[in-house]
N, C-alpha and C. Protein backbone atom coordinates (compact mmCIF):
# COMPACT_ATOMS: atom_id res chain seq x y z
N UNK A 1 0.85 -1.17 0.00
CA UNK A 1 0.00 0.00 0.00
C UNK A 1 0.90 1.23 0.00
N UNK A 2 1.22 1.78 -1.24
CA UNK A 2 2.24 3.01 -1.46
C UNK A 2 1.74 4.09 -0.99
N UNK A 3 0.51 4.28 -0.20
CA UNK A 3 0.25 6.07 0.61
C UNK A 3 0.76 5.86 2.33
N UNK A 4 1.33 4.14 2.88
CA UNK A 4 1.91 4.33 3.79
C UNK A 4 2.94 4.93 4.15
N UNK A 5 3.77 5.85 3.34
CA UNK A 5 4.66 6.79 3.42
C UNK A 5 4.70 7.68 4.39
N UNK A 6 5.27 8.60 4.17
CA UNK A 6 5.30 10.04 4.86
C UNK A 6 5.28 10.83 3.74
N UNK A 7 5.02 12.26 3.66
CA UNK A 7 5.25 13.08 3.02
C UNK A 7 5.63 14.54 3.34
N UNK A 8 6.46 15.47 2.46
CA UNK A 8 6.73 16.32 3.40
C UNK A 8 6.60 17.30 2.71
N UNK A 9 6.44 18.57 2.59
CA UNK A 9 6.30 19.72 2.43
C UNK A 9 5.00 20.19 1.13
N UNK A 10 5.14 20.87 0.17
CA UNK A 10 4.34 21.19 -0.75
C UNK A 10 4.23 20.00 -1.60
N UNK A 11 5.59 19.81 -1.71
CA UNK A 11 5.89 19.11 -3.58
C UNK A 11 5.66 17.70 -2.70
N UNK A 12 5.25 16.91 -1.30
CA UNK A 12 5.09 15.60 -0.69
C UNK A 12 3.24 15.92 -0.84
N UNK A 13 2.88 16.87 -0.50
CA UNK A 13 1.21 16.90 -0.46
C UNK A 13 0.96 16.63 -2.04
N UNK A 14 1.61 17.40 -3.03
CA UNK A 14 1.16 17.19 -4.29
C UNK A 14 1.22 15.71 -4.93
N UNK A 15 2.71 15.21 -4.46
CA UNK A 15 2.40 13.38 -4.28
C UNK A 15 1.80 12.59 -3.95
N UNK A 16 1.22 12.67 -3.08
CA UNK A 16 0.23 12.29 -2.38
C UNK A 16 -1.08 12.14 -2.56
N UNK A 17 -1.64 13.41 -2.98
CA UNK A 17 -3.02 13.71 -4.02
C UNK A 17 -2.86 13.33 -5.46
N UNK A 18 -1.48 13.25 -5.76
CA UNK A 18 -0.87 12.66 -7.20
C UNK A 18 -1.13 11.25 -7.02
N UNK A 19 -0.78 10.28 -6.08
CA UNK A 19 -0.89 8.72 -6.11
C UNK A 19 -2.54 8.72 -5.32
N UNK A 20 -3.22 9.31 -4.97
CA UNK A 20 -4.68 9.15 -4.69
C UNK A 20 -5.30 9.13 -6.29
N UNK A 21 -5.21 10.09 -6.98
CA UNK A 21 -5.84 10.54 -8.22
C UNK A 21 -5.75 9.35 -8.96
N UNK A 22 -4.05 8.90 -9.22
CA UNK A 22 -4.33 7.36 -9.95
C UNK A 22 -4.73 6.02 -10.02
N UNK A 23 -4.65 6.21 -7.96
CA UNK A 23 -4.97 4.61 -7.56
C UNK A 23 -6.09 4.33 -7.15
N UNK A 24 -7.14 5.18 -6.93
CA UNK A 24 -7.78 5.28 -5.69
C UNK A 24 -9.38 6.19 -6.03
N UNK A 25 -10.59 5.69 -6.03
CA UNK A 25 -11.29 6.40 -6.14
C UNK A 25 -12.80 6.09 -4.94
N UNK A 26 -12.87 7.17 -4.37
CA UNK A 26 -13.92 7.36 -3.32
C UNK A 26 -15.36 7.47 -3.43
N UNK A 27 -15.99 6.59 -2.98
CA UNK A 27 -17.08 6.09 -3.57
C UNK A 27 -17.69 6.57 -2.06
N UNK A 28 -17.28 6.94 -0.92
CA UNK A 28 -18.14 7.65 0.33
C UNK A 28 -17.45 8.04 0.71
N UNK A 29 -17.50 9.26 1.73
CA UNK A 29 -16.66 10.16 2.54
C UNK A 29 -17.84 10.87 3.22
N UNK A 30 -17.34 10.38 4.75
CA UNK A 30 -18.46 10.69 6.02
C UNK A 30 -17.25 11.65 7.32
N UNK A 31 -17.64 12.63 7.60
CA UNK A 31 -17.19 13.11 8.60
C UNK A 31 -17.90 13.11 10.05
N UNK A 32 -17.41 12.24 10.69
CA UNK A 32 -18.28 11.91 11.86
C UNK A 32 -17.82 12.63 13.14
N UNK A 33 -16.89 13.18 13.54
CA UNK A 33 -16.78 13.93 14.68
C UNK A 33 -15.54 14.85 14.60
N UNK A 34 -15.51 15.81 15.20
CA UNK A 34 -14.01 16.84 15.18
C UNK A 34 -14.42 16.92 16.82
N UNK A 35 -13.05 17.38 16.91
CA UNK A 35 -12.46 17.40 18.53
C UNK A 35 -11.52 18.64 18.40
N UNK A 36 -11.12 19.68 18.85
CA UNK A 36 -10.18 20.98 18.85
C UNK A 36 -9.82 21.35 19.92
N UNK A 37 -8.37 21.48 19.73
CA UNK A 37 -7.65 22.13 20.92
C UNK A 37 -6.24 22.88 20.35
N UNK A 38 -6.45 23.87 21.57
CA UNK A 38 -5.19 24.88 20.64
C UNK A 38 -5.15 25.25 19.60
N UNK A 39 -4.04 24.50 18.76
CA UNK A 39 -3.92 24.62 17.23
C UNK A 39 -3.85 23.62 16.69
N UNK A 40 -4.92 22.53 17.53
CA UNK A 40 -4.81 21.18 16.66
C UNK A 40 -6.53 20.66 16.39
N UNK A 41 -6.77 19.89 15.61
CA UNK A 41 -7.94 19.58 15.14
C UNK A 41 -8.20 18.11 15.32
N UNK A 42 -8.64 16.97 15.81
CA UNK A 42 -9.23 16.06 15.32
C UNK A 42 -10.28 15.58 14.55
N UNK A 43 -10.17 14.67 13.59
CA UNK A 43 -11.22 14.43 12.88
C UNK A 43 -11.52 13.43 12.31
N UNK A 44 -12.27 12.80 13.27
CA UNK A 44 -12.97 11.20 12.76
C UNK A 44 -14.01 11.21 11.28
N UNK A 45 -13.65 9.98 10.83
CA UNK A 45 -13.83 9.67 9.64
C UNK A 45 -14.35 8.39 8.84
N UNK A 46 -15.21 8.35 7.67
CA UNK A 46 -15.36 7.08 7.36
C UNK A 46 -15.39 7.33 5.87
N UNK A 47 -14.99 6.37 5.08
CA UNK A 47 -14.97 6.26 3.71
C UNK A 47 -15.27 5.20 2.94
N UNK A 48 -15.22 5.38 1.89
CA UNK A 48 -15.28 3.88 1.11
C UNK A 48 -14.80 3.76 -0.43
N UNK A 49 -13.46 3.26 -0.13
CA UNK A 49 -12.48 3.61 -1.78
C UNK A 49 -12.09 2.51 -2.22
N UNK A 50 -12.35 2.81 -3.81
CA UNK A 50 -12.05 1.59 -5.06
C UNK A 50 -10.40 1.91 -5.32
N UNK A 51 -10.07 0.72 -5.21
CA UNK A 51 -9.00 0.52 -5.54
C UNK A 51 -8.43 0.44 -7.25
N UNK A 52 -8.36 0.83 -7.96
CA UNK A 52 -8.96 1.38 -9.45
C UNK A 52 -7.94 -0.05 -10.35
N UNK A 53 -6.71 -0.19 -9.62
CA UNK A 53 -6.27 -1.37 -10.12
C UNK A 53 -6.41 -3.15 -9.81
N UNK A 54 -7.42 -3.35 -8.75
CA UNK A 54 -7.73 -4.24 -8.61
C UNK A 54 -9.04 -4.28 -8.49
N UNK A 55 -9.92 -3.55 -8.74
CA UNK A 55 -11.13 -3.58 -8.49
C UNK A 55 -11.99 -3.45 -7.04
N UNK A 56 -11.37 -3.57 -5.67
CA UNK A 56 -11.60 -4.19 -4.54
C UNK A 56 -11.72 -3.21 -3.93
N UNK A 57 -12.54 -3.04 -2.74
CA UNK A 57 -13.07 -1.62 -2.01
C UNK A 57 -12.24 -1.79 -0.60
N UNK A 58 -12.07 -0.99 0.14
CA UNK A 58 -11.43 -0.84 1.30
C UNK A 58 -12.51 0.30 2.54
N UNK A 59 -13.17 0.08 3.19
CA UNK A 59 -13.88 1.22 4.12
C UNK A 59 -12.94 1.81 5.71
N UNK A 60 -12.55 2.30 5.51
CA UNK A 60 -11.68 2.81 7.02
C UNK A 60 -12.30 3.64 7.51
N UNK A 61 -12.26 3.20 9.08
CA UNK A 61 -12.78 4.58 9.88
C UNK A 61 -10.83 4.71 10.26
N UNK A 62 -10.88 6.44 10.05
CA UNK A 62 -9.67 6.84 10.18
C UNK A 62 -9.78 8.04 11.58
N UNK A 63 -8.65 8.28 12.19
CA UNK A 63 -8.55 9.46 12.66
C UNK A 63 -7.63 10.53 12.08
N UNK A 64 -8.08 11.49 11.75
CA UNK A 64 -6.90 12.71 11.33
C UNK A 64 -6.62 13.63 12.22
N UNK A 65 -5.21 13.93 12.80
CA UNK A 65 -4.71 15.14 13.60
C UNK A 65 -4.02 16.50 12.43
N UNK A 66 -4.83 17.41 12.57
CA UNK A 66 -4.22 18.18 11.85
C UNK A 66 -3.71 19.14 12.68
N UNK A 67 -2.77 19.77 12.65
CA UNK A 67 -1.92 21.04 13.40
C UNK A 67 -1.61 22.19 12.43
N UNK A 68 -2.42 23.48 12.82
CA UNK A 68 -2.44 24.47 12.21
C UNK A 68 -1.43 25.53 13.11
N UNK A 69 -0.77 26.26 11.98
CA UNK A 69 0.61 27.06 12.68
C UNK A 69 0.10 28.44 11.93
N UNK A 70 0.17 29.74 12.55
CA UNK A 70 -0.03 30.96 11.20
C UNK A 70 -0.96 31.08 10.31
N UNK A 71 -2.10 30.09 10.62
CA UNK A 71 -3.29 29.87 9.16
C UNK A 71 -2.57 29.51 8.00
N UNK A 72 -1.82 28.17 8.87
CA UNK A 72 -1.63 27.06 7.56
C UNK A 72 -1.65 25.71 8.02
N UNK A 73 -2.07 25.33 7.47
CA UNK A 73 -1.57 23.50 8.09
C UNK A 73 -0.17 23.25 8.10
N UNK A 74 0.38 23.14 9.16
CA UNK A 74 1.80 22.45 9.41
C UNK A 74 1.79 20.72 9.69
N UNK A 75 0.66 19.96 9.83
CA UNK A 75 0.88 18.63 9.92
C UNK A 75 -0.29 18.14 9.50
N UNK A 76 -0.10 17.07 9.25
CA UNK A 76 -1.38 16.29 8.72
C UNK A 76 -1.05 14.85 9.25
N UNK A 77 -1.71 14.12 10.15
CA UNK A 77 -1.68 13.02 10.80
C UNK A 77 -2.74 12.00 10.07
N UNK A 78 -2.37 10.97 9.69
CA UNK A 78 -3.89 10.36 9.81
C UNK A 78 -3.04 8.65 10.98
N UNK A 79 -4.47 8.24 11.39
CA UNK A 79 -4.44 6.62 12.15
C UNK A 79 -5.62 6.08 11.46
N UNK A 80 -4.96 4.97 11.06
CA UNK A 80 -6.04 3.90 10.74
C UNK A 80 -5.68 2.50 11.04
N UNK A 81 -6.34 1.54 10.73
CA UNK A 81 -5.87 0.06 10.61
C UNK A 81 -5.81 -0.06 9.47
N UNK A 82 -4.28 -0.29 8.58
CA UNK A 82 -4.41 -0.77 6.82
C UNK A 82 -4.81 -2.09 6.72
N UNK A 83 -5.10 -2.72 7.39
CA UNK A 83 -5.19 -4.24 7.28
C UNK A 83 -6.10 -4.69 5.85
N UNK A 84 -7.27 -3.77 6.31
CA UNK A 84 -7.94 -3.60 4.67
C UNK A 84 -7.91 -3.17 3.34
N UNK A 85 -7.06 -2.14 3.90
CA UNK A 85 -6.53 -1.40 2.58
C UNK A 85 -5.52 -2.48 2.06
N UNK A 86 -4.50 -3.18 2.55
CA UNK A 86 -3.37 -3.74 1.96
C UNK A 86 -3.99 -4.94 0.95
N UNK A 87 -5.04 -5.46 1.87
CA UNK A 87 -6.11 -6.58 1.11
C UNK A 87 -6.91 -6.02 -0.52
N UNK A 88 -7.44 -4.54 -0.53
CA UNK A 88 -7.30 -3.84 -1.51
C UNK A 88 -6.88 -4.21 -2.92
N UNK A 89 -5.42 -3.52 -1.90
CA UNK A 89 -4.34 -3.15 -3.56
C UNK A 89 -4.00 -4.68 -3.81
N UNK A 90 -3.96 -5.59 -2.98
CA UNK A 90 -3.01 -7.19 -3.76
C UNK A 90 -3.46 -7.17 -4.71
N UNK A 91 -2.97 -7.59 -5.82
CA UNK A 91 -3.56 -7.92 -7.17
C UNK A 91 -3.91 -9.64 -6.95
């Protein structure tokens, strides 16, 4: 599963949305709770994405930590279990 990476700065976000665009297409996207503190955000999540080269769907409930610095995003966290996703992409 190649989005288990890290990514880092502008030209890592544009990778990122670059290997979503080709592999990956979202068939639900549910925002189920935010949590805020300071300059950080939580945000629970549910989805449901086709895996475009194997045909096979993956649904994660995810958590995202985002950390905002200056009115910008300085981090982007996500937690999930890939266990499904990896089942996914196998060809």
């Amino acid at each position: 599963m190649p989005h288990g990476e890290k990514w880092h700065g502008r030209d890592g976000v544009a990778q990122f949305l670059f290997f979503l665009n080709e592999n990956v297409e979202f068939q639900q996207f549910e925002l189920k709770n935010f949590i805020a503190q300071d300059n950080q955000v939580a945000v629970v999540d549910h989805f449901k994405v086709l895996v475009k080269a194997t045909g096979r769907y993956y649904e994660p409930d995810t958590v995202v930590i985002w950390t905002v610095e200056d009115g910008k995003i300085k981090q982007f966290r996500e937690f999930t279990d890939t266990t499904e996703a990896v089942s996914a992409f196998r060809e």
